[in-house]
C-alpha atoms as a PDB file:
ATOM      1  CA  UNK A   1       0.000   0.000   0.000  1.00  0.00           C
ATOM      2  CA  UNK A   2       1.640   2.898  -1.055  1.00  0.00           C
ATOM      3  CA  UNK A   3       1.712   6.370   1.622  1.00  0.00           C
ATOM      4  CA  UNK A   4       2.566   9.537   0.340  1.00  0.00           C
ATOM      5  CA  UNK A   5       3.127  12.426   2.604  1.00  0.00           C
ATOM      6  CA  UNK A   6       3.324  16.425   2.523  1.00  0.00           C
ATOM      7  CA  UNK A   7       4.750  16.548   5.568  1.00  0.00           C
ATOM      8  CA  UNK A   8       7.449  13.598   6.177  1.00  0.00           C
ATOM      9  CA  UNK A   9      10.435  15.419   6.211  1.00  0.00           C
ATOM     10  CA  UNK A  10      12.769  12.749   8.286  1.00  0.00           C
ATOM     11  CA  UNK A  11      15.742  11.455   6.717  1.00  0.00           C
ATOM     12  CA  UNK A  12      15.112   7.762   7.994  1.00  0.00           C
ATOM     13  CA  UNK A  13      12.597   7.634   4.896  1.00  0.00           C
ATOM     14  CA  UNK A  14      15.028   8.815   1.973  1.00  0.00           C
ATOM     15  CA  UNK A  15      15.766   4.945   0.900  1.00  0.00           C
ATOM     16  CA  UNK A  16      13.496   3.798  -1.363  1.00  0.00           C
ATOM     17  CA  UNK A  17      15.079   0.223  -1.132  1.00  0.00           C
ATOM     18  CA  UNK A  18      13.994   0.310   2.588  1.00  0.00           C
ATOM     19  CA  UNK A  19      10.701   2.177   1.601  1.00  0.00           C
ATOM     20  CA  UNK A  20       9.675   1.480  -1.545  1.00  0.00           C
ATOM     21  CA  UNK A  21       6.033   2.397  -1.237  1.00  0.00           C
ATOM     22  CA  UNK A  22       6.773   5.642   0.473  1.00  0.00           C
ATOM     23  CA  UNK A  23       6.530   9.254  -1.438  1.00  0.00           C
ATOM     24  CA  UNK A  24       6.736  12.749  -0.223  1.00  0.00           C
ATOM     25  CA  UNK A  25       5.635  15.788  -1.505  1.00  0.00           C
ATOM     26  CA  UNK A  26       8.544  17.731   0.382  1.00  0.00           C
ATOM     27  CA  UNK A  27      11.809  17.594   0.430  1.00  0.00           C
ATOM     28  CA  UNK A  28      13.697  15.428   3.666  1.00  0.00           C
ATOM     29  CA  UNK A  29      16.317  17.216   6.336  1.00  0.00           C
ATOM     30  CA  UNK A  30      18.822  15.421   4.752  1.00  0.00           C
ATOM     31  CA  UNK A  31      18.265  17.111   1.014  1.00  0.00           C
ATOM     32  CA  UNK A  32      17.801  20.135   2.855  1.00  0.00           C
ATOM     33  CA  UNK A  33      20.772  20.477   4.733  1.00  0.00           C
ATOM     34  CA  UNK A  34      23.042  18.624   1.590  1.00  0.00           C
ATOM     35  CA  UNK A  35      21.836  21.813  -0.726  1.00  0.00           C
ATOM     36  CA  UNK A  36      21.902  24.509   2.380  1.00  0.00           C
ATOM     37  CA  UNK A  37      25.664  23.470   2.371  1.00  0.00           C
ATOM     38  CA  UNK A  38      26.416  23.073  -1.325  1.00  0.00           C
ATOM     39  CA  UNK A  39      25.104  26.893  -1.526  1.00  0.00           C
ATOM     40  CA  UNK A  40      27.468  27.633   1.322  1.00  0.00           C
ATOM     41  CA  UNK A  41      30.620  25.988  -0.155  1.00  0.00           C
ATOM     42  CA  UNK A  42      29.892  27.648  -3.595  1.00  0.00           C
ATOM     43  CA  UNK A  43      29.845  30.879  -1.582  1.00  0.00           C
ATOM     44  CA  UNK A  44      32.723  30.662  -0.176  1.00  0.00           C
ATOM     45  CA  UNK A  45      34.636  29.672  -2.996  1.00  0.00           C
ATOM     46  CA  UNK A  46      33.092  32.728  -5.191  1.00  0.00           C
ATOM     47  CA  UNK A  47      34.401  34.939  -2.569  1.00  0.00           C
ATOM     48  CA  UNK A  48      37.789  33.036  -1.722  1.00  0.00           C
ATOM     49  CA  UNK A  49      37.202  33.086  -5.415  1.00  0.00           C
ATOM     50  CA  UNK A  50      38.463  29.579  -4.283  1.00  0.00           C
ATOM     51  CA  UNK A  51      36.255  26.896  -5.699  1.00  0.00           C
ATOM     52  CA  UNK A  52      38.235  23.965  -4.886  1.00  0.00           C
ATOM     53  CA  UNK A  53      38.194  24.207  -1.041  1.00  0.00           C
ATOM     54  CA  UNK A  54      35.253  22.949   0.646  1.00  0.00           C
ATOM     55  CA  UNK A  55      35.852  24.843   3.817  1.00  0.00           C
ATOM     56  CA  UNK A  56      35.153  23.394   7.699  1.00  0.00           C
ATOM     57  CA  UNK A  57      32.207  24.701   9.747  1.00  0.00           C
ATOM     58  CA  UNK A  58      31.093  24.714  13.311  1.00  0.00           C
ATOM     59  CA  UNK A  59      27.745  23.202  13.726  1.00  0.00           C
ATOM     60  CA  UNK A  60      25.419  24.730  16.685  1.00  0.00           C
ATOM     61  CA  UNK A  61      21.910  22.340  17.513  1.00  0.00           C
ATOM     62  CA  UNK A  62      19.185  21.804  19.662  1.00  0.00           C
ATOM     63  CA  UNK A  63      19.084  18.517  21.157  1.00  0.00           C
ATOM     64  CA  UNK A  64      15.777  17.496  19.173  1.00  0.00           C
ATOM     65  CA  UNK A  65      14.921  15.035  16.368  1.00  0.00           C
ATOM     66  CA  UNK A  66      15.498  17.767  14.000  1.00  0.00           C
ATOM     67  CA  UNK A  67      18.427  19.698  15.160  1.00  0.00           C
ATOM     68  CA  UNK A  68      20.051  16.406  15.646  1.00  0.00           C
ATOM     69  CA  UNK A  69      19.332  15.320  12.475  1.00  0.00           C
ATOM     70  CA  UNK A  70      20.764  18.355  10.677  1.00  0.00           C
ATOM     71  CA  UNK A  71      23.856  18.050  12.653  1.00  0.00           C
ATOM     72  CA  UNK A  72      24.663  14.600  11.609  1.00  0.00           C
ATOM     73  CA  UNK A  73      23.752  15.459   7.765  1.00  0.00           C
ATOM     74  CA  UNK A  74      26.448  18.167   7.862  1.00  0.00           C
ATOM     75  CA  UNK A  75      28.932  15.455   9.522  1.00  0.00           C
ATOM     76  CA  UNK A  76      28.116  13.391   6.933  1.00  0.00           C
ATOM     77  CA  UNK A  77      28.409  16.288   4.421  1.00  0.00           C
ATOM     78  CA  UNK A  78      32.271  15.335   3.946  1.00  0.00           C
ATOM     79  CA  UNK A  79      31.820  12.299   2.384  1.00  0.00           C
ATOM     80  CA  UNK A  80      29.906  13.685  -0.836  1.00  0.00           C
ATOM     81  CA  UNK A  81      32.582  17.006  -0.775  1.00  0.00           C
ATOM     82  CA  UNK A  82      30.965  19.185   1.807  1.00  0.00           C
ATOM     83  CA  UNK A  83      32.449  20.799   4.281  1.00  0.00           C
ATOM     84  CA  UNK A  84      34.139  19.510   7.216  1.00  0.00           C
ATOM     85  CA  UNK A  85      32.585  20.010  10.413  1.00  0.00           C
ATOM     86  CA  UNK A  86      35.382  20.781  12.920  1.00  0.00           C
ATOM     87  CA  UNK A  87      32.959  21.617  16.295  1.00  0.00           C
ATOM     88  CA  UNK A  88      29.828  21.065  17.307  1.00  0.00           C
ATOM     89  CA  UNK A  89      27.990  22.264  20.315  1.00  0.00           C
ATOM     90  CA  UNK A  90      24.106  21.201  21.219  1.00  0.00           C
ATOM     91  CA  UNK A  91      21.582  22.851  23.482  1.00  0.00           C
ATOM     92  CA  UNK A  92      18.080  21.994  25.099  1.00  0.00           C
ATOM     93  CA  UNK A  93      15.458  23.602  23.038  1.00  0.00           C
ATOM     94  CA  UNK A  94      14.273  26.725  24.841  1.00  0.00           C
ATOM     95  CA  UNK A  95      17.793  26.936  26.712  1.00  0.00           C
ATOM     96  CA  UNK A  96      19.356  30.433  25.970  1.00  0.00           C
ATOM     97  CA  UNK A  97      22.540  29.834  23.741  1.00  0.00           C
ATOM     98  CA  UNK A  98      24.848  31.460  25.605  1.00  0.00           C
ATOM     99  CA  UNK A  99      25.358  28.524  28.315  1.00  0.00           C
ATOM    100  CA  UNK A 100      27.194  27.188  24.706  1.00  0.00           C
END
C-alpha cells in the first residue's frame, strides 16, 4: 500500500530500497541540509574566489529530532565534498545559547 506524505520530512525515509512504497511531496532534512551546504561551499569559494576548497564549519543544535538530524547530515556532508565540520555544540530547546 503505497503512503505519500506532505509533511514527512525525516531522513530515515530517503531509501526507497527500505521504503519502496513511500513518497513525499517535500523535500527530507537530509536534502535540505546537503543543498543549504552546497550553496554555502559555492559561496565561499566565489568569494575566496576559491572553488576547490570545501571549507570546515562549526555546527550549533538543539538537542531534538530535527536539530540532531541536521547536525549529523552536515557530519556526513564530507563524504559527498561538503564541508568539514570541525565543532559542534548542542543545546536543550528553549535553553538560551549562551550557556554554549
Amino acid at each position: 500500500l503505497p503512503l505519500m506524505s506532505s509533511g514527512s520530512t525525516t531522513g530515515s525515509f530517503d531509501s526507497a530500497a527500505t521504503h519502496p512504497n513511500f513518497l513525499r511531496t517535500v523535500y527530507s532534512d537530509s536534502d535540505g541540509v546537503r543543498a543549504l551546504l552546497a550553496d554555502l561551499v559555492a559561496r565561499q569559494g566565489a568569494a575566496e574566489n576559491n572553488t576547490n576548497d570545501t571549507g570546515s564549519l562549526a555546527v550549533i543544535a538543539s538537542r531534538e529530532p530535527y536539530g540532531t538530524g541536521c547536525a549529523n547530515n552536515a557530519k556526513d556532508a564530507v563524504s559527498w565534498g561538503g564541508p568539514k565540520v570541525i565543532a559542534e555544540a548542542t543545546f536543550e530547546s528553549g535553553e538560551n545559547v549562551s550557556a554554549i
